[in-house]
C-alpha atoms as a PDB file:
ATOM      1  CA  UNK A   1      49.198-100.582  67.536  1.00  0.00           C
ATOM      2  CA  UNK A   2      48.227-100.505  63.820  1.00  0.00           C
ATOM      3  CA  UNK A   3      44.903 -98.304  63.752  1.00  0.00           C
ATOM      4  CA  UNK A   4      43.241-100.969  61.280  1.00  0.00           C
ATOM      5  CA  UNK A   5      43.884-103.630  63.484  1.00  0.00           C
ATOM      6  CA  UNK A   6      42.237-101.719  66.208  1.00  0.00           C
ATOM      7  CA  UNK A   7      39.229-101.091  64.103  1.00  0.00           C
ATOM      8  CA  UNK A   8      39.215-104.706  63.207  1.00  0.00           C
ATOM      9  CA  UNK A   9      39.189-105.397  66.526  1.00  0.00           C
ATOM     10  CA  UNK A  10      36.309-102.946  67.080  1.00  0.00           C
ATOM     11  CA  UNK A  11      34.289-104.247  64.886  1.00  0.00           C
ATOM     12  CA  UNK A  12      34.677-107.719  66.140  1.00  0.00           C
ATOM     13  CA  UNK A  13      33.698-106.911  69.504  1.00  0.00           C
ATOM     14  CA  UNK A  14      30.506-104.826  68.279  1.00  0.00           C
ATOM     15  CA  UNK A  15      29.278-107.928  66.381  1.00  0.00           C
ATOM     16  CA  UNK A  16      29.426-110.292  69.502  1.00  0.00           C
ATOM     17  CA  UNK A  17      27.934-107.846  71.776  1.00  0.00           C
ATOM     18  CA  UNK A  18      25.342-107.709  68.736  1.00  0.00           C
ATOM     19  CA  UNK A  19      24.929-111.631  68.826  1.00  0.00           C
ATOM     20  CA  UNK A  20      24.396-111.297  72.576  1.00  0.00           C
ATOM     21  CA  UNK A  21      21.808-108.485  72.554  1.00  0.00           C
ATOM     22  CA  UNK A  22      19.993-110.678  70.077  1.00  0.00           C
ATOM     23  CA  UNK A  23      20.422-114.195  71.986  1.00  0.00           C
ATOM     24  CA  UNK A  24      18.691-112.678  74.877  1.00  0.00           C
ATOM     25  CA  UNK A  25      15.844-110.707  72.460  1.00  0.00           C
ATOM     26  CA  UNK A  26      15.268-114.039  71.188  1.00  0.00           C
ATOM     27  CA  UNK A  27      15.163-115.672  75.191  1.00  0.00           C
ATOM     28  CA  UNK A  28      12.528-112.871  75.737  1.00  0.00           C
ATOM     29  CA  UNK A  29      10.269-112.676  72.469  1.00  0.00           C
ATOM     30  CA  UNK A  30      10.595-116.443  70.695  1.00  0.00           C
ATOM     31  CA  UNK A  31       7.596-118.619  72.321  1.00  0.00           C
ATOM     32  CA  UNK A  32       9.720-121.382  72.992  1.00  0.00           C
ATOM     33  CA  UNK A  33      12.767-119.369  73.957  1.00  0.00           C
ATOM     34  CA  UNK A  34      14.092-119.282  70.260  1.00  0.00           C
ATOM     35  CA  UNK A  35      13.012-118.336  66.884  1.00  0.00           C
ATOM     36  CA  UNK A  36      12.482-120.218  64.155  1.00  0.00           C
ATOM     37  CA  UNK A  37      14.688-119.696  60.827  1.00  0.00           C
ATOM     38  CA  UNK A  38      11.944-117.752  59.574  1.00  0.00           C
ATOM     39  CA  UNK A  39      11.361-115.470  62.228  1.00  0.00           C
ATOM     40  CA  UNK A  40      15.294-115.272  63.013  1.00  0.00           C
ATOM     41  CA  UNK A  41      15.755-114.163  59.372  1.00  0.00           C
ATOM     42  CA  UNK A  42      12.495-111.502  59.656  1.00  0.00           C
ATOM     43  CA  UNK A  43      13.961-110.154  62.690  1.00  0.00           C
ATOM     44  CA  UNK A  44      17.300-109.738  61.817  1.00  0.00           C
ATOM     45  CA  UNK A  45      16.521-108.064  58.869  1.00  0.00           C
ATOM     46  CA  UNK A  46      13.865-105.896  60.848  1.00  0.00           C
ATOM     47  CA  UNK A  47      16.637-104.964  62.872  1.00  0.00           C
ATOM     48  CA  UNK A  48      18.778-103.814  59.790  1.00  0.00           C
ATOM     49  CA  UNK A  49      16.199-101.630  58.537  1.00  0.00           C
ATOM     50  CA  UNK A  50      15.756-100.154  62.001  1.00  0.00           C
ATOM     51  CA  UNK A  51      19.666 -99.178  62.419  1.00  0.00           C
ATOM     52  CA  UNK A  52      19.746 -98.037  58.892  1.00  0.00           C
ATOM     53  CA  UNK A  53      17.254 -95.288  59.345  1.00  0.00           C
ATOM     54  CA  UNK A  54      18.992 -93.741  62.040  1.00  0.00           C
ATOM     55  CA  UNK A  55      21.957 -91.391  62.160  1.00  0.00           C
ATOM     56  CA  UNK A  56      23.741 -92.892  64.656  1.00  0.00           C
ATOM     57  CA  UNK A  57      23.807 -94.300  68.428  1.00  0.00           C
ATOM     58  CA  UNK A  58      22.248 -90.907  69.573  1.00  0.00           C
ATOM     59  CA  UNK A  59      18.776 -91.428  67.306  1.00  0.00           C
ATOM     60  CA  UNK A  60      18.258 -95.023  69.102  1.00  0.00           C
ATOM     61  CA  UNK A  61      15.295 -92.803  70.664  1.00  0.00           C
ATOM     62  CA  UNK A  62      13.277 -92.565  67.535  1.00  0.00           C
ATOM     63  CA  UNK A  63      12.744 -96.295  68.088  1.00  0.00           C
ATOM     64  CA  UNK A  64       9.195 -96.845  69.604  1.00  0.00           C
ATOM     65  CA  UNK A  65       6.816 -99.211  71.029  1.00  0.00           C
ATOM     66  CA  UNK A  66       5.566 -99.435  68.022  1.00  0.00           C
ATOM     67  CA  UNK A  67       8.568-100.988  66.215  1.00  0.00           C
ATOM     68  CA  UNK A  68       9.282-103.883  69.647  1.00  0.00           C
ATOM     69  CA  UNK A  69       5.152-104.627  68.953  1.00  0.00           C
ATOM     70  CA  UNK A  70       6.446-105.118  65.212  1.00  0.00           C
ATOM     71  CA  UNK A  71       9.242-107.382  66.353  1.00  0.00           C
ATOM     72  CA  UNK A  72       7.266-109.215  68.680  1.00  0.00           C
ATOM     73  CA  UNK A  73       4.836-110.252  66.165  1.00  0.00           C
ATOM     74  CA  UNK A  74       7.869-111.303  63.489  1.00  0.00           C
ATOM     75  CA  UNK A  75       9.072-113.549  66.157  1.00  0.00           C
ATOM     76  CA  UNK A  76       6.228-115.211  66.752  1.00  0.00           C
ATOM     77  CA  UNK A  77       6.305-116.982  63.310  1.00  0.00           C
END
């Protein structure tokens, strides 16, 4: 199989296991079950600035209480 295609592929399937992970955040955090466009947006990009400070997979440690109490209040808006 072409290696690009395979990373295409890999890709894909890390962005809908992303979309899942963040369907059921949103079950679990939004009051009403689901966030509004504001606090969809804030914790999206939240979540950006959390992956971009790590190194990789094996940091996902260095993510703390601290940072779910930050998301928890975004998607409360």
């Amino acid at each position: 199989m072409d290696k690009n295609l395979e990373l295409l592929r890999t890709v894909v399937i890390a962005k809908l296991v992303y979309w899942d992970a963040l369907g059921e955040l949103e079950k679990r955090l939004a009051p009403d079950g689901e966030f509004s466009d504001r606090a969809n947006n804030d914790v999206i990009d939240e979540i950006a600035t959390l992956a971009s400070a790590l190194h990789g997979p094996h940091d996902v440690g260095a993510i703390t209480q601290e940072h779910l109490s930050e998301i928890e209040e975004l998607a409360r808006q």
